[in-house]
Each structure stands twice: as C-alpha cells, then as structure tokens.
Protein backbone atom coordinates (compact mmCIF):
# COMPACT_ATOMS: atom_id res chain seq x y z
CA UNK A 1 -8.64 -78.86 -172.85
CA UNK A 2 -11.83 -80.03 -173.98
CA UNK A 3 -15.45 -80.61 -172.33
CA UNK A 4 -18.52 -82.29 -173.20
CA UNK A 5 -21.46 -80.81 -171.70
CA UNK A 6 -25.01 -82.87 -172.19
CA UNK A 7 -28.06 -80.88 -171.56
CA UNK A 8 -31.34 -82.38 -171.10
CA UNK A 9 -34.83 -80.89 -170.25
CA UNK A 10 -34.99 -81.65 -166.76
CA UNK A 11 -38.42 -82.77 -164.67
CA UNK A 12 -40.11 -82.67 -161.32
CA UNK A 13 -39.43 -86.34 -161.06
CA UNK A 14 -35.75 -88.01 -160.73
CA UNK A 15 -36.15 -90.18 -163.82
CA UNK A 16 -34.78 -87.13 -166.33
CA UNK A 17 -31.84 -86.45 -164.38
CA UNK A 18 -30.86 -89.76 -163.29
CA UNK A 19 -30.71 -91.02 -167.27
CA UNK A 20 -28.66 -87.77 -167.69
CA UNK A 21 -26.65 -88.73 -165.27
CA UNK A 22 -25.82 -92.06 -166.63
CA UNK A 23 -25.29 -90.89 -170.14
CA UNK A 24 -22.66 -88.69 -168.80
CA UNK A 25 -21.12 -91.86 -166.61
CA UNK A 26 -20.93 -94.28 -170.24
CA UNK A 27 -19.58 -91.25 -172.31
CA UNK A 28 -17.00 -90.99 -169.70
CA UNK A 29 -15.95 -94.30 -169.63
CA UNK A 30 -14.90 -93.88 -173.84
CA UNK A 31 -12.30 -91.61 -172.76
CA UNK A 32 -12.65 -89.22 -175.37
CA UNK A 33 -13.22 -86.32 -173.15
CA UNK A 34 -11.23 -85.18 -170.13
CA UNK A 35 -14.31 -83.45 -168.92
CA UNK A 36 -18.07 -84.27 -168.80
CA UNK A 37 -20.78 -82.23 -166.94
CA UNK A 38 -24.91 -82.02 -167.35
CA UNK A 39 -26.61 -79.52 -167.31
CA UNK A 40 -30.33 -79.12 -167.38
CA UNK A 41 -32.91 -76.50 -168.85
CA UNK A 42 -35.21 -76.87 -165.47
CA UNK A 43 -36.61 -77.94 -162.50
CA UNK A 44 -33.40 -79.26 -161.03
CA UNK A 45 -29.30 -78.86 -160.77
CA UNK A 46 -26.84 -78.49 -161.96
CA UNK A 47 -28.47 -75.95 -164.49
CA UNK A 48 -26.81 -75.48 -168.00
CA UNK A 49 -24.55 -72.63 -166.49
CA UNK A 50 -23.70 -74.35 -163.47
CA UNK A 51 -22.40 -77.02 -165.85
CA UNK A 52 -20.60 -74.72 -168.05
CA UNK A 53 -19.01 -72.87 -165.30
CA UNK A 54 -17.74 -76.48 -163.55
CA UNK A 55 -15.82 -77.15 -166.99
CA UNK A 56 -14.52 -74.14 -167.36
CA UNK A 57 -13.22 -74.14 -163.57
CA UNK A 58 -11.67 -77.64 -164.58
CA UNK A 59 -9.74 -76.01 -167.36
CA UNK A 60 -12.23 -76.33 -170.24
CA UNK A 61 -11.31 -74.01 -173.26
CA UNK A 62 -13.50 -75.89 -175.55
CA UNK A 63 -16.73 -76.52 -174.79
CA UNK A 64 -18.93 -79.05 -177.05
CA UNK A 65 -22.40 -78.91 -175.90
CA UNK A 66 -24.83 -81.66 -176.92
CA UNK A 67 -28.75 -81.67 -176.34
CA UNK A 68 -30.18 -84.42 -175.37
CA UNK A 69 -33.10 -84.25 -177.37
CA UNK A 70 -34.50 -85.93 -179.73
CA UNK A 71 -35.46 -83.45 -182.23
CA UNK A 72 -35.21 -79.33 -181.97
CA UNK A 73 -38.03 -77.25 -180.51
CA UNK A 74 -38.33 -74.12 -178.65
CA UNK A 75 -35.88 -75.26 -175.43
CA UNK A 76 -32.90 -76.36 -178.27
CA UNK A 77 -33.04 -73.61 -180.87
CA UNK A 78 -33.91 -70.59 -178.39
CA UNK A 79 -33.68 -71.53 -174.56
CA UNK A 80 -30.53 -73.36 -174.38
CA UNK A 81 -28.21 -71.21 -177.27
CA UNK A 82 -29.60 -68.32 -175.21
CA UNK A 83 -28.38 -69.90 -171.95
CA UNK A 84 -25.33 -70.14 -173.62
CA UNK A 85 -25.00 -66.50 -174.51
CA UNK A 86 -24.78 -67.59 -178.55
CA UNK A 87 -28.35 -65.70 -178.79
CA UNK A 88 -28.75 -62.17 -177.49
CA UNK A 89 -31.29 -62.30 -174.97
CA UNK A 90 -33.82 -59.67 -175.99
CA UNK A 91 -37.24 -59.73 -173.75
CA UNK A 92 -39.79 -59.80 -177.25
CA UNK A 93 -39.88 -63.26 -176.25
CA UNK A 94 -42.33 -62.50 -173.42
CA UNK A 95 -44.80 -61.16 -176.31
CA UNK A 96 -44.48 -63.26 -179.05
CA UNK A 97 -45.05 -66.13 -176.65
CA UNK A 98 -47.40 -65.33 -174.05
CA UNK A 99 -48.38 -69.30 -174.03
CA UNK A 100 -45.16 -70.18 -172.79
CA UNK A 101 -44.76 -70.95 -169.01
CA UNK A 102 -42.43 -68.48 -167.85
CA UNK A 103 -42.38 -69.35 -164.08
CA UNK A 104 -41.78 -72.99 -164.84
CA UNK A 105 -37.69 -71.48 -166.19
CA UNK A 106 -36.21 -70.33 -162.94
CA UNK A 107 -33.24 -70.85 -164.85
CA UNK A 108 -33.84 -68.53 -167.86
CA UNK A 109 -32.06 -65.89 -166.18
CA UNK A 110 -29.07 -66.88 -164.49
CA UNK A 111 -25.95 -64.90 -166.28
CA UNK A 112 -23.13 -67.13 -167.92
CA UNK A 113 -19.75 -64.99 -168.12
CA UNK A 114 -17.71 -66.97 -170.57
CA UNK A 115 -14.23 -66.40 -170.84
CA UNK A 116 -12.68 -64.39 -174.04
CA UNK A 117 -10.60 -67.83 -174.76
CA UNK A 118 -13.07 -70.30 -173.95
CA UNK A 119 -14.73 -71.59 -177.03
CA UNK A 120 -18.58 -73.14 -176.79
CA UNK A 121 -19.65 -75.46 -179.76
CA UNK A 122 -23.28 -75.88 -179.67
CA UNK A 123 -24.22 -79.16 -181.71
CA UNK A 124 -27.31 -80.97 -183.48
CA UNK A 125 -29.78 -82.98 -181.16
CA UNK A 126 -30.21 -86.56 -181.40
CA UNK A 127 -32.15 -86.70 -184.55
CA UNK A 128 -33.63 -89.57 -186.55
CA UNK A 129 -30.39 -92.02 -186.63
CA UNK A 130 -30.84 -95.58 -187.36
CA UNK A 131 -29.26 -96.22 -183.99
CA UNK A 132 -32.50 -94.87 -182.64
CA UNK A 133 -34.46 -97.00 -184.71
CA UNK A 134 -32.69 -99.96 -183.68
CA UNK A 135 -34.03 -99.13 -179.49
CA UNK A 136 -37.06 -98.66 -181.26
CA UNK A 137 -37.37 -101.90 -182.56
CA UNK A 138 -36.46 -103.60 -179.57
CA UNK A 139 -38.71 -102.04 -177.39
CA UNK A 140 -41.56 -103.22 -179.72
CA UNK A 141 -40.80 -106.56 -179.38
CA UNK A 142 -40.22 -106.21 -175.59
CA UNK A 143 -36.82 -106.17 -176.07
C-alpha cells in the first residue's frame, strides 16, 4: 500500500500547520492515495517521524514524501532526508554550521526505525511551476 506524506516547516503560530492540514484534506479527496499524513520539521506535531510511523502502522510499504516548500534549502536537502534516515546523520553538522539554531529542532533527533520492506521516496519541492505563477498573478490583482 501506498502513502503520501507532506512535510512542511512548521511555526510557533497555527497558520503553518493548519494550511498543512488542509493540503492533506484536498489531496485526500483525489483518491489517489489510501494514506495521507503531515509531518512537520518543527515547533509542532505530528513531527516527520510521527507521520512516517502513522503510515507505516496503517500498512504503508511505500512511502512518497513531498516537501512543501517552495524551493530547496538547508531543512529539504539535509534536515528532512536526514529525518528520514536517507542521510547518515554524522554530528560535523554542529561545526560547519555553528549559525544554525540548534535548540529551535527538538525534532532533529527523534530515531525513525523503518522497516526492511518499507520503501521511502523522497521527492522535489514545489519549484517554479506555472501553476504557481498563476496564484501569483491573482494575488497581484487582489485576486
């Protein structure tokens, strides 16, 4: 059985979550997958394991995991894959970037045991697609 899992940033404030939320509700309704969790990098649940785990409890043997981002940075091409145990999670991240706000990823740490026949597909973020352009438009013109 297949899941979709959508991952998104996560905030302090309800507005990140509650969009997530939705996204998940109108992917749903499509029917093309049986299961579809969120999961978010931090400040509130479920976190990207938590989400994971609830698909795989639900039968999930493949896992397609979509970030809900519009372009990569450091959360998409390191955080999340290494949440996802696709990355080995070696600690030189601590030097090379001392900037980063460790404390603020409570969630950095939490183990994910996958399964030896569960199968996670991490895909592309939401990129520059003329569907994007189109909101874009609209919003300009108060749309």
């Amino acid at each position: 059985m297949e899941a979709l899992v959508l991952v998104g940033h996560g905030s302090r404030l309800p507005y990140s979550k509650e969009l997530l939320v939705k996204l998940a509700e109108k992917v749903k309704e499509r029917n093309l997958f049986p299961i579809v969790e969120i999961g978010l990098m931090e400040f509130s649940e479920p976190t990207i394991p938590q989400a994971v785990k609830k698909a795989i409890e639900q039968g999930a043997k493949r896992i397609i995991v979509v970030p809900v981002f519009l372009a990569h940075g450091i959360h998409t091409t390191r955080d999340i894959p290494r949440l996802l145990g696709l990355i080995e999670d070696n600690h030189e991240h601590h030097h090379e970037h001392s900037h980063h706000h460790h404390h603020h990823h409570h969630h950095e740490h939490e183990k994910l045991e996958i399964p030896e026949d569960v199968e996670i597909i991490y895909r592309e973020p939401i990129g520059a697609d003329d569907r994007i352009v189109d909101i874009i438009i609209d919003r300009a013109f108060g749309r």
